[in-house]
C-alpha atoms as a PDB file:
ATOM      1  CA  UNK A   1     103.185  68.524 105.402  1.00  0.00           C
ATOM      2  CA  UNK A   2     103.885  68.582 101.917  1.00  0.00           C
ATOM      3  CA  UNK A   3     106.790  70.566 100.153  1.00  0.00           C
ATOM      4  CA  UNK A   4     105.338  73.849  98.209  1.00  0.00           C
ATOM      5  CA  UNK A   5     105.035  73.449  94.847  1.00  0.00           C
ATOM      6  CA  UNK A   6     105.963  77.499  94.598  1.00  0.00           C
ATOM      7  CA  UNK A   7     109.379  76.454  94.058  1.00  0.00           C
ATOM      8  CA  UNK A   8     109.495  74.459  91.286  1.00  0.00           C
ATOM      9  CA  UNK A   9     107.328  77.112  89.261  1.00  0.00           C
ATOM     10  CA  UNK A  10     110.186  79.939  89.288  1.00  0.00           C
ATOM     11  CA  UNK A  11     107.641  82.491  90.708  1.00  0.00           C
ATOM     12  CA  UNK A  12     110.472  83.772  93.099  1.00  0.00           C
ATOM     13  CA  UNK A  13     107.290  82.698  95.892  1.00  0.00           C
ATOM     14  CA  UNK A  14     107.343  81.136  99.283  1.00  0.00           C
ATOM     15  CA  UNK A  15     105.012  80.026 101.740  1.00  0.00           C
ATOM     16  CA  UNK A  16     105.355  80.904 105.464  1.00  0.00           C
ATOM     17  CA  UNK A  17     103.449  79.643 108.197  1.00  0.00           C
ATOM     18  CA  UNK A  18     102.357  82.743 110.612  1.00  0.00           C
ATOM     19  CA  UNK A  19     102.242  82.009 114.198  1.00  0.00           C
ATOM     20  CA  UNK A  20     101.034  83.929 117.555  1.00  0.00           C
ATOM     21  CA  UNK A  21     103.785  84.337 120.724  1.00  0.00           C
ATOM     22  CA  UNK A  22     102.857  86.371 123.521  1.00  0.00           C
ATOM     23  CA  UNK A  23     100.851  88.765 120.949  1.00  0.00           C
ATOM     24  CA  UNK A  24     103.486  89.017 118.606  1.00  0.00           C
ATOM     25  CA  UNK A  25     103.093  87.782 115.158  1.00  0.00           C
ATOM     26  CA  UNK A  26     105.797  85.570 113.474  1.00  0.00           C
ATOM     27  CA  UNK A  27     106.687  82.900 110.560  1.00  0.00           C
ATOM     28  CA  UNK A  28     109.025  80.314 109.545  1.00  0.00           C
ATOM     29  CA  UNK A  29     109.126  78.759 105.979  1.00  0.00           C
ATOM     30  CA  UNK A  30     106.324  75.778 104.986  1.00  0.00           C
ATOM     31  CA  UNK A  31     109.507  74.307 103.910  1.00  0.00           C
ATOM     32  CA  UNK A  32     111.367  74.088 106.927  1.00  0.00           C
ATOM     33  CA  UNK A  33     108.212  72.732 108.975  1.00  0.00           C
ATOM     34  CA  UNK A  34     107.306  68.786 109.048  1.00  0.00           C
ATOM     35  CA  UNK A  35     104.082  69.505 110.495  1.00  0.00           C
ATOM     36  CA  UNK A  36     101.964  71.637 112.827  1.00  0.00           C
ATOM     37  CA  UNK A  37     100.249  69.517 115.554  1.00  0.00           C
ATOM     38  CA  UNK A  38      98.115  70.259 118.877  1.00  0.00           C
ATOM     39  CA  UNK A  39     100.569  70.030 121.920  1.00  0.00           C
ATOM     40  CA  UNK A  40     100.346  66.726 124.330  1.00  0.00           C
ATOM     41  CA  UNK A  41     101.978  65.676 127.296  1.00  0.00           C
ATOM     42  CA  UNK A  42     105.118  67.059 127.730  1.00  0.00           C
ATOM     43  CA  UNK A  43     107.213  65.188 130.143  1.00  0.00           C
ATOM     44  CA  UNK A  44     109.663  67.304 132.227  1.00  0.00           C
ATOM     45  CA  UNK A  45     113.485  66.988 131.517  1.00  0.00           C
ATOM     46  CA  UNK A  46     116.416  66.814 133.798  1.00  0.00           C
ATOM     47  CA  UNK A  47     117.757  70.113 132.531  1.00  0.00           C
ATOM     48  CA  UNK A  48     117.924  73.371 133.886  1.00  0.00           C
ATOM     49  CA  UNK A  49     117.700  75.317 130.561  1.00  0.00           C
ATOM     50  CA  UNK A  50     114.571  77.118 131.045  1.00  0.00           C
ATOM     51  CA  UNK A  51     114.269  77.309 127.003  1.00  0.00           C
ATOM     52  CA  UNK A  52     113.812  73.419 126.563  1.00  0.00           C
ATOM     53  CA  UNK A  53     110.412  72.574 128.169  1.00  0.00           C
ATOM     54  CA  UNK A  54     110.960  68.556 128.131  1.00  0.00           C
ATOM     55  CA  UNK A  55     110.226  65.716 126.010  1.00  0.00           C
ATOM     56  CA  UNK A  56     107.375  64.530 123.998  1.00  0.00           C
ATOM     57  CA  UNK A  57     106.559  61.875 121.689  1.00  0.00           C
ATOM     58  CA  UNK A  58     104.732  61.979 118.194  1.00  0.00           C
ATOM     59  CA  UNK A  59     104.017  58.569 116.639  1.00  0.00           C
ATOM     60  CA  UNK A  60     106.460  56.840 118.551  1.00  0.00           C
ATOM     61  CA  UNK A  61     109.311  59.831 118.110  1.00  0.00           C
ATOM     62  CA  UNK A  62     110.566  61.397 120.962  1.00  0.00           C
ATOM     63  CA  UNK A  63     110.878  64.992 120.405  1.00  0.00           C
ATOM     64  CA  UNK A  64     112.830  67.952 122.371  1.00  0.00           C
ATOM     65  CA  UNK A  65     110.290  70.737 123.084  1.00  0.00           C
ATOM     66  CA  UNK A  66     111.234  74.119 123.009  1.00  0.00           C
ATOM     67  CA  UNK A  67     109.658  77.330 124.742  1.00  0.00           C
ATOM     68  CA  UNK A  68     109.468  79.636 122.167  1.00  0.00           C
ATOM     69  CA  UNK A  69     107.646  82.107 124.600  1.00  0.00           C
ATOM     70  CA  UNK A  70     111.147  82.019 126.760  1.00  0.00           C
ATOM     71  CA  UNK A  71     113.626  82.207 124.156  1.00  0.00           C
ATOM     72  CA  UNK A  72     111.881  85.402 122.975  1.00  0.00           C
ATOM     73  CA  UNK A  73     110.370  86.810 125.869  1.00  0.00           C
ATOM     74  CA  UNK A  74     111.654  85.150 128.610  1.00  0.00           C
ATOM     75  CA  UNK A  75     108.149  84.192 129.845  1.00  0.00           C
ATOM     76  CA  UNK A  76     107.647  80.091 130.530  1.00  0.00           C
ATOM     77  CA  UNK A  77     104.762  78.762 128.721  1.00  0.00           C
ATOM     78  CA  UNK A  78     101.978  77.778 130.963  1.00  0.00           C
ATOM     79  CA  UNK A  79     101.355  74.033 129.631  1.00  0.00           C
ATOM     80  CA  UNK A  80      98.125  73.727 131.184  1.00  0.00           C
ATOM     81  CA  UNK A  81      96.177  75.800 128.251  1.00  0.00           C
ATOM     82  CA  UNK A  82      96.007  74.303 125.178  1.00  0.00           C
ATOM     83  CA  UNK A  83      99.079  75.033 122.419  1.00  0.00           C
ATOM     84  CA  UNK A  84     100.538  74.817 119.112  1.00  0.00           C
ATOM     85  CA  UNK A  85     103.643  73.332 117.855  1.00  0.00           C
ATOM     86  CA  UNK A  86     105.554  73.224 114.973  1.00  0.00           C
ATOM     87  CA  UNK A  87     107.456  69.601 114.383  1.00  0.00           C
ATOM     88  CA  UNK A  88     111.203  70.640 112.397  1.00  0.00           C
ATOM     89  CA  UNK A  89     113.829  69.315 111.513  1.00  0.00           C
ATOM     90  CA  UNK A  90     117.430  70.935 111.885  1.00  0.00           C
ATOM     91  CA  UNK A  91     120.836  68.703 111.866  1.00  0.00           C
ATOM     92  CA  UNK A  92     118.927  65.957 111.297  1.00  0.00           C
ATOM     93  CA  UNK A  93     117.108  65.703 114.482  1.00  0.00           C
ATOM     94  CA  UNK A  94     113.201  66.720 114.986  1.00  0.00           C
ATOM     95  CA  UNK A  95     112.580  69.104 117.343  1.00  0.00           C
ATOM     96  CA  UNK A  96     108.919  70.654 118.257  1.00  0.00           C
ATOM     97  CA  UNK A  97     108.680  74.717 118.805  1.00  0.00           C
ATOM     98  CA  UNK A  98     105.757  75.257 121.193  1.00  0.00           C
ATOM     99  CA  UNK A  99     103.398  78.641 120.069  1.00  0.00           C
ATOM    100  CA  UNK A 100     100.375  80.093 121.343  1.00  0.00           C
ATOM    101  CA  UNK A 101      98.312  79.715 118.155  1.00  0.00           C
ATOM    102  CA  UNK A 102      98.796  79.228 114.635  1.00  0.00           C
ATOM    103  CA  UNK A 103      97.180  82.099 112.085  1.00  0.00           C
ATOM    104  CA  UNK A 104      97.682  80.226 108.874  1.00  0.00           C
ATOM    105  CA  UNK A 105      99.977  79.892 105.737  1.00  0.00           C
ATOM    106  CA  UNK A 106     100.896  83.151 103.577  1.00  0.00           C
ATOM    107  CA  UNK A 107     102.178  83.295 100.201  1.00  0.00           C
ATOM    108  CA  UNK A 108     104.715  86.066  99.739  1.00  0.00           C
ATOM    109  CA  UNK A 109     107.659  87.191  97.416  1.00  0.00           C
ATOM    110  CA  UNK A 110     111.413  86.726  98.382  1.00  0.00           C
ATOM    111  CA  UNK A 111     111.649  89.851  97.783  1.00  0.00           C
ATOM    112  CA  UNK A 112     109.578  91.091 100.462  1.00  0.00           C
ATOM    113  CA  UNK A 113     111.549  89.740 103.220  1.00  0.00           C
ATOM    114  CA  UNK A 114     113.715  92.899 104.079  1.00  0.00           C
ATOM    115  CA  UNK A 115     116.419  92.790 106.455  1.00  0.00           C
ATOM    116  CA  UNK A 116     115.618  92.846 109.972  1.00  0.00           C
ATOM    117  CA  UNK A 117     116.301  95.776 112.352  1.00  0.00           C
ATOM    118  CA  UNK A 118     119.423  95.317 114.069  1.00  0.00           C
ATOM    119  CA  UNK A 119     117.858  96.758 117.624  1.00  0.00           C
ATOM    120  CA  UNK A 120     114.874  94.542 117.188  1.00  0.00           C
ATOM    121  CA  UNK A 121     115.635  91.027 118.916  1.00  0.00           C
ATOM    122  CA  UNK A 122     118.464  91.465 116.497  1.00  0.00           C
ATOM    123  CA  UNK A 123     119.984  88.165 116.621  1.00  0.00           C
ATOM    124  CA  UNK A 124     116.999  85.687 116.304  1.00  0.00           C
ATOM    125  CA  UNK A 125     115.684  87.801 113.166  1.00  0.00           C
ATOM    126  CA  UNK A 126     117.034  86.815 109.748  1.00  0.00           C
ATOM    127  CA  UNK A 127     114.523  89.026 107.957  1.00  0.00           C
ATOM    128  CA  UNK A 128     110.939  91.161 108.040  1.00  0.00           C
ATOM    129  CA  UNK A 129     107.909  90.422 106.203  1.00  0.00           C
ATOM    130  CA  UNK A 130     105.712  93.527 105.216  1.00  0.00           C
ATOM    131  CA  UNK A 131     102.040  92.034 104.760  1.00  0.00           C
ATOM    132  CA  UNK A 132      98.814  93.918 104.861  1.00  0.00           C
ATOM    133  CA  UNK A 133      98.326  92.879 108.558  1.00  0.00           C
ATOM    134  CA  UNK A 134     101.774  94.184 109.798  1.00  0.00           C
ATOM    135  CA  UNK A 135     105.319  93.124 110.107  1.00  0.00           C
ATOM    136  CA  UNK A 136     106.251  89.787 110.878  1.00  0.00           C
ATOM    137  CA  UNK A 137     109.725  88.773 112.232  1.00  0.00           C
ATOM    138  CA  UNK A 138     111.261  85.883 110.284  1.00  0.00           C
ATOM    139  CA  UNK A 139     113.180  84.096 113.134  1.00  0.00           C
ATOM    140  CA  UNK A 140     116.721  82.442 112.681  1.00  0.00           C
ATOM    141  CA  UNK A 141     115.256  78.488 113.991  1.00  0.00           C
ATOM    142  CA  UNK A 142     119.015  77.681 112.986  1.00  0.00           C
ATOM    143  CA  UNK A 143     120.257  80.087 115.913  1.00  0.00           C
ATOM    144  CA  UNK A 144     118.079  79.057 118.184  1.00  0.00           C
ATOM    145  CA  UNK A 145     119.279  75.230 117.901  1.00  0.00           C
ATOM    146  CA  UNK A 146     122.392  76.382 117.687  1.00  0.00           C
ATOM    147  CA  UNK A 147     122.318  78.050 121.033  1.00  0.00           C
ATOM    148  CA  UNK A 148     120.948  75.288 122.844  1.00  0.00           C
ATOM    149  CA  UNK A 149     122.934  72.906 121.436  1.00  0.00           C
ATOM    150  CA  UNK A 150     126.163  74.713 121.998  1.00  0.00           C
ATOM    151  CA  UNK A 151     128.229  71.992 123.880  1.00  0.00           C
ATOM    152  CA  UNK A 152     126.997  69.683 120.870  1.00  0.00           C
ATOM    153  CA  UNK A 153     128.064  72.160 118.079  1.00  0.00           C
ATOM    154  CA  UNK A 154     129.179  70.398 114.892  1.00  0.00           C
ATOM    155  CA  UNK A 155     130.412  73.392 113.749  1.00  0.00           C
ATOM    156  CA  UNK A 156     133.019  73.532 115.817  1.00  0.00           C
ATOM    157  CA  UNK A 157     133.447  69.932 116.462  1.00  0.00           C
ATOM    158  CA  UNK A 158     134.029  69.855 112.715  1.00  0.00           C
ATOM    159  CA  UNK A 159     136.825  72.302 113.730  1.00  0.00           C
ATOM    160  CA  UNK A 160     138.832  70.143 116.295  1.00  0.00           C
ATOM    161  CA  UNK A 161     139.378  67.801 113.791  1.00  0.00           C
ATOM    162  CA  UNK A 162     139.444  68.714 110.347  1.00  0.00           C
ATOM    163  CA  UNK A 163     142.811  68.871 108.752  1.00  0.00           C
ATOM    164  CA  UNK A 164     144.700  72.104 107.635  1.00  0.00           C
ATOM    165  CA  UNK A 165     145.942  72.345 103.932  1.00  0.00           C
ATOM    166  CA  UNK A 166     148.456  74.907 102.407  1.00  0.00           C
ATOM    167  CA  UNK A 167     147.140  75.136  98.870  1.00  0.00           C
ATOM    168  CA  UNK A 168     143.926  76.199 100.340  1.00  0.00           C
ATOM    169  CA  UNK A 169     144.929  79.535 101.115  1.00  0.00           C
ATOM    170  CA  UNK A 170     144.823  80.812  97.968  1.00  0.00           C
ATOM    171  CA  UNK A 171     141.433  80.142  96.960  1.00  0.00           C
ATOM    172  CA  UNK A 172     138.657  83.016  97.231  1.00  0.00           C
ATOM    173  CA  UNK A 173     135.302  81.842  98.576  1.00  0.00           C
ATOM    174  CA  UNK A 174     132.533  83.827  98.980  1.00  0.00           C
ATOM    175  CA  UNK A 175     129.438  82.868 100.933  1.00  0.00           C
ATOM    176  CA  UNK A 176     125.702  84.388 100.920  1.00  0.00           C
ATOM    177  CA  UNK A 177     123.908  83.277 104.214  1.00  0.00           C
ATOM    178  CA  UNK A 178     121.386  85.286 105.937  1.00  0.00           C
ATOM    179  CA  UNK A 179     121.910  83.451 109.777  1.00  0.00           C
ATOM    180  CA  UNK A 180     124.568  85.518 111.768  1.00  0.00           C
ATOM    181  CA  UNK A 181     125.349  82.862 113.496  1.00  0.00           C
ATOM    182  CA  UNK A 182     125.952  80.382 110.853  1.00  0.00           C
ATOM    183  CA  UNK A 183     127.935  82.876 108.981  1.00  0.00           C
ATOM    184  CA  UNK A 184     130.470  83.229 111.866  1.00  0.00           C
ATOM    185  CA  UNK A 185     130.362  79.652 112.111  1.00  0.00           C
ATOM    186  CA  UNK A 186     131.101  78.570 108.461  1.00  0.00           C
ATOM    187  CA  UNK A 187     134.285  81.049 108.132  1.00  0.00           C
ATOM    188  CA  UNK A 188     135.308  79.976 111.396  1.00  0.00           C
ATOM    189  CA  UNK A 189     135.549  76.328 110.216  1.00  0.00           C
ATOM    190  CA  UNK A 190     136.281  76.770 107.046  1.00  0.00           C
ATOM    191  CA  UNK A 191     139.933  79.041 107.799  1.00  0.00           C
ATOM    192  CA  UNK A 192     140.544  76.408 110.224  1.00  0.00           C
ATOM    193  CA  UNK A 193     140.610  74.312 107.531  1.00  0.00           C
ATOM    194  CA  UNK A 194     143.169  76.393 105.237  1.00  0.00           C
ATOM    195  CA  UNK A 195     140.350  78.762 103.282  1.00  0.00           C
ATOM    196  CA  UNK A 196     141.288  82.125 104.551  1.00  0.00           C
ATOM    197  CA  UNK A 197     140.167  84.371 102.191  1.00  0.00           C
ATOM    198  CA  UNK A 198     136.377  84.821 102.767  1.00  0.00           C
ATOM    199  CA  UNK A 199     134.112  87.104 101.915  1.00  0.00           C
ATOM    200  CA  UNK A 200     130.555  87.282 103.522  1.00  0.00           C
ATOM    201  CA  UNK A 201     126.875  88.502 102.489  1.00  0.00           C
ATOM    202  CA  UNK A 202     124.205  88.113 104.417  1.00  0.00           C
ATOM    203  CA  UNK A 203     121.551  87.937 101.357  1.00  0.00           C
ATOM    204  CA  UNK A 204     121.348  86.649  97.614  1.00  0.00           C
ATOM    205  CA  UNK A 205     121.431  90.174  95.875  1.00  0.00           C
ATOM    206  CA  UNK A 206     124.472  91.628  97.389  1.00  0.00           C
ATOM    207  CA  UNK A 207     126.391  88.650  96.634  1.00  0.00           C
ATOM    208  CA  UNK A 208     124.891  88.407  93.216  1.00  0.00           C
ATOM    209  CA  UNK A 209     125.720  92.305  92.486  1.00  0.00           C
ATOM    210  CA  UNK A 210     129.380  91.656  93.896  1.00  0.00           C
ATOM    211  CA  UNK A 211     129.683  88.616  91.619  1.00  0.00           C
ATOM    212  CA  UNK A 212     128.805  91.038  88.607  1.00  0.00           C
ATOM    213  CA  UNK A 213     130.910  93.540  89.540  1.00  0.00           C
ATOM    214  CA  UNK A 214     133.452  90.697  88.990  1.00  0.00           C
ATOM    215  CA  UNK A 215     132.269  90.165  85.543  1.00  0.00           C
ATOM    216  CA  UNK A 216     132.034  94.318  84.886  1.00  0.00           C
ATOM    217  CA  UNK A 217     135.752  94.793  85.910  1.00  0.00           C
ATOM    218  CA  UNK A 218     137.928  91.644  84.993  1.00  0.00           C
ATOM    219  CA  UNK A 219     135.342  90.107  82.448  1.00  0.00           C
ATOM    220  CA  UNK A 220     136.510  86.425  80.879  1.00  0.00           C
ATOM    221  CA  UNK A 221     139.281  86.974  83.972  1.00  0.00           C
ATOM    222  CA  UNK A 222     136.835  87.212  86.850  1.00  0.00           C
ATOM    223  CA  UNK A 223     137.498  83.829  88.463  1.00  0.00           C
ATOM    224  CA  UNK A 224     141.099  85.671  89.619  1.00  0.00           C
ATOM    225  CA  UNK A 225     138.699  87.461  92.473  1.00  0.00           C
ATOM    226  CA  UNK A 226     136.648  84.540  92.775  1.00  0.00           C
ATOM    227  CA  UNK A 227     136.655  81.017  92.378  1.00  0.00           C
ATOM    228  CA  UNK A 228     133.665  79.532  94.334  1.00  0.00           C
ATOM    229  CA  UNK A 229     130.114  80.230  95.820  1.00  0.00           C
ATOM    230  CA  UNK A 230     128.601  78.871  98.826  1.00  0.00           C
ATOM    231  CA  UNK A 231     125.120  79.712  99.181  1.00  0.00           C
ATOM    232  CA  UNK A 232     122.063  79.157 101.468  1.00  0.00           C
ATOM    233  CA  UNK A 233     118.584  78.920  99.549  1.00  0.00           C
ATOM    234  CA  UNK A 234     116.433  80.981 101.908  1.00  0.00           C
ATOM    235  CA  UNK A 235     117.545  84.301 102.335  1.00  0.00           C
ATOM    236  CA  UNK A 236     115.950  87.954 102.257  1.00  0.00           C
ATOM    237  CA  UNK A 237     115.072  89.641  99.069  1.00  0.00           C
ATOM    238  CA  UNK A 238     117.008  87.011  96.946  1.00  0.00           C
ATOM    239  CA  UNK A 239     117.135  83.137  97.305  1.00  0.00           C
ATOM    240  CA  UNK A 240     119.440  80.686  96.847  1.00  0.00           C
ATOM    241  CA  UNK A 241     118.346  79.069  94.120  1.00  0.00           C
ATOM    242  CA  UNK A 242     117.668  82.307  92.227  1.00  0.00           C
ATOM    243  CA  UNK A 243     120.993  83.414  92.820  1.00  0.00           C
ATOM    244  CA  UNK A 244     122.398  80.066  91.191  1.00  0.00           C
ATOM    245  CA  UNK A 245     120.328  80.089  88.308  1.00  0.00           C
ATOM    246  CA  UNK A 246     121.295  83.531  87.809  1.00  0.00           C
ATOM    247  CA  UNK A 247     124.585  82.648  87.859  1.00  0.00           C
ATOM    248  CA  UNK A 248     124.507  80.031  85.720  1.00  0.00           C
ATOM    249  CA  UNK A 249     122.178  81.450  82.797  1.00  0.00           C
ATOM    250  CA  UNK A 250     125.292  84.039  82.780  1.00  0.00           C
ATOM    251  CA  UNK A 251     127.678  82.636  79.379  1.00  0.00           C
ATOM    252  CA  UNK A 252     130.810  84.218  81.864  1.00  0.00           C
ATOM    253  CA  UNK A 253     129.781  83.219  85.330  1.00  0.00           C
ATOM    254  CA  UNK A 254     128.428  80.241  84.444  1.00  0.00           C
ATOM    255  CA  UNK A 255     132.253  79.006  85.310  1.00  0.00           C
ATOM    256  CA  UNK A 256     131.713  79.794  89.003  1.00  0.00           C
ATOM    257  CA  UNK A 257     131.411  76.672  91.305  1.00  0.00           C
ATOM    258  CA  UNK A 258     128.120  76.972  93.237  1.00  0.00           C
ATOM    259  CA  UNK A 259     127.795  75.116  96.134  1.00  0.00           C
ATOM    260  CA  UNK A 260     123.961  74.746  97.841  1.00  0.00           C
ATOM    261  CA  UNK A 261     124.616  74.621 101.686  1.00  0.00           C
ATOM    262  CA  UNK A 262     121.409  74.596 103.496  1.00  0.00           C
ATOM    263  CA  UNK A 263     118.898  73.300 105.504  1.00  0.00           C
ATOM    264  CA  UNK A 264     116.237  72.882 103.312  1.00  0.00           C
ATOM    265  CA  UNK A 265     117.566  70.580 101.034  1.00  0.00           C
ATOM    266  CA  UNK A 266     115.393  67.295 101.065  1.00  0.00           C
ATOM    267  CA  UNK A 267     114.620  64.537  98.662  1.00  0.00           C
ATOM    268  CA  UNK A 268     111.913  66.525  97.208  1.00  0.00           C
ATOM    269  CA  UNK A 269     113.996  69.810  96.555  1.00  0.00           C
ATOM    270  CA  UNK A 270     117.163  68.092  95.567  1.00  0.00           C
ATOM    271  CA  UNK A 271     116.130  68.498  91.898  1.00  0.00           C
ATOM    272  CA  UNK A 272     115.508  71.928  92.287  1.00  0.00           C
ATOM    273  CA  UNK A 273     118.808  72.545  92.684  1.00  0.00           C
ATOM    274  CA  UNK A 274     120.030  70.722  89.708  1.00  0.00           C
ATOM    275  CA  UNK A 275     117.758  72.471  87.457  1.00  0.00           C
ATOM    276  CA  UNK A 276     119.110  75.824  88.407  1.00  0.00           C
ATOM    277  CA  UNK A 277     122.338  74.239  87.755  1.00  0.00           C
ATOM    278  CA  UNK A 278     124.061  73.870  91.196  1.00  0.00           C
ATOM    279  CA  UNK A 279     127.279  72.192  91.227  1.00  0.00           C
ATOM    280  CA  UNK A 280     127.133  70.377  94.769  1.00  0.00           C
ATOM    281  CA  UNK A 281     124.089  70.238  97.210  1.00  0.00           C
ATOM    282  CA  UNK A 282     125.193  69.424 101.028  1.00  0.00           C
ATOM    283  CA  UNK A 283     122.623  69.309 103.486  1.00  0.00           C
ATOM    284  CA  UNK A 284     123.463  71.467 106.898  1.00  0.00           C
ATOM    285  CA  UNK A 285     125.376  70.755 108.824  1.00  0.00           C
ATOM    286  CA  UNK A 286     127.861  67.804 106.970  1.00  0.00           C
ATOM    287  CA  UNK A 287     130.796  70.067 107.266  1.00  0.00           C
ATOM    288  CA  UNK A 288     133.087  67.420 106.336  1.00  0.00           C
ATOM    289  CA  UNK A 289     131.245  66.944 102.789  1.00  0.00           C
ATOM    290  CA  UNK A 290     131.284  70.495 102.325  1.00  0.00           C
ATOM    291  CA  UNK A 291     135.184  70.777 102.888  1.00  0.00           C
ATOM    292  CA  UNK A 292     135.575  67.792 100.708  1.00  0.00           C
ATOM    293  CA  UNK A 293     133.567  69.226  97.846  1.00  0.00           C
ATOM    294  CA  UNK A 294     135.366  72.524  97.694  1.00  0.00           C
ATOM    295  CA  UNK A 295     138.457  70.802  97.333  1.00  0.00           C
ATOM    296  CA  UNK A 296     136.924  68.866  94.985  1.00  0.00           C
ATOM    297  CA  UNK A 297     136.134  71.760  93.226  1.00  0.00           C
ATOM    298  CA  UNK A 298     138.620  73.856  93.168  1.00  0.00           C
ATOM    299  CA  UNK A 299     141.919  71.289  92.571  1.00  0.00           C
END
């Protein structure tokens, strides 16, 4: 599948692919899907985590398959009827998320991705999508890998053995990432590593409006309440890469350190960054290039 195009044109567009489990309507980002195939054989696995269906293989790839039907529903897929699956890639392994159908790709606005109900499968929902057929949940694929990958977590293998430094602590990082889970994860690693003062938005805007407020009250002095920005690029109502270029188009803030921490960054999106004028671009989940880029930055 080929990388939207909507990017690069500053439209403050995406395209989501909108899939069918169990009735329920869905989507994930074009961006953060390889490709959408017919499901095979899927070979059975040795383990007992009722999410992970087995193993596959596409063009000589073996794949993990996972249940999307359990992890939301906790209803097995039935195999024998024929099903969808979407081939990602997250920490820079391809997985395959098994679905019931596949209703097509959408173009919508960042800004209409609201965020999601708290009470509503709260923590595999980073945001919801009003369209002229209904709501559709934006789920948190990040999470979900996360979770069943939890003895393998880099995050926190990252914090057994990075290395604690003093002058750290005085630095003020803020971070705008709409995953939860990640958020939690990224502090967690990062005060391990000496950064203790954090401050943490789960969207573009807010952080963008904080940063401002920077720039209202301390003006040319604004870096004393902040001196660097991690960001994700998607995120509800505001992106990453719109909150950069913001940023930087600002003769003040332009100062600020941006770093783009996410998922999506590929080959094909790398420049995208750079144009909005991104100081460093990591790819999740190289925590150890991310800790060695803020000090990079900020000594």
């Amino acid at each position: 599948m080929k990388s939207s195009v909507l990017l690069e044109s500053g439209t403050g567009e995406l395209e989501i692919i909108v899939f069918i489990v169990n009735g329920n309507a869905y989507c994930i980002n074009v961006l953060k899907t390889r490709e959408i195939i017919q499901l095979n054989e899927v070979r059975p696995g040795a383990l007992t985590n009722k999410s992970i269906l087995g193993l596959t293989s596409v063009r000589d790839k073996v794949m993990t398959v996972i249940d999307l039907s359990y992890i939301l529903d906790k209803k097995s897929t039935d195999l024998t009827s024929g099903k969808m699956a979407l081939v990602c890639e997250f920490n820079n392994q391809e997985v395959m998320f098994v679905v019931d159908s596949i209703v097509g790709i959408q173009r919508i606005k960042w800004s209409d991705i609201t965020k999601p109900d708290r009470l509503l499968k709260a923590s595999l929902t980073v945001g919801n999508v009003l369209t002229d057929s209904g709501i559709l949940l934006l789920l948190d694929f990040e999470k979900i890998i996360t979770d069943l990958s939890d003895a393998d977590n880099v995050y926190l293998k990252s914090k057994e053995t990075i290395k604690i430094k003093a002058e750290r602590k005085s630095k003020i990082i803020y971070i705008a990432e709409d995953s939860k889970t990640i958020r939690a994860l990224l502090k967690e690693v990062l005060v391990a590593a000496g950064y203790m003062n954090i401050t943490l938005f789960d969207n573009g805007q807010d952080a963008l409006k904080a940063i401002f407020e920077l720039k209202e009250k301390y003006g040319e002095g604004f870096k004393r309440a902040v001196d660097l920005l991690i960001t994700d690029i998607e995120m509800p109502i505001l992106d990453g890469h719109t909150l950069t270029r913001r940023i930087k188009e600002d003769n003040l803030l332009s100062e600020l350190p941006v770093v783009i921490f996410s998922s999506l960054i590929t080959e094909d999106l790398f420049h995208k960054g750079e144009k909005v004028g991104a100081d460093r671009q990591i790819s999740k989940p190289s925590i150890d290039n991310l800790v060695a880029s803020l000090d990079e930055l900020l000594f």
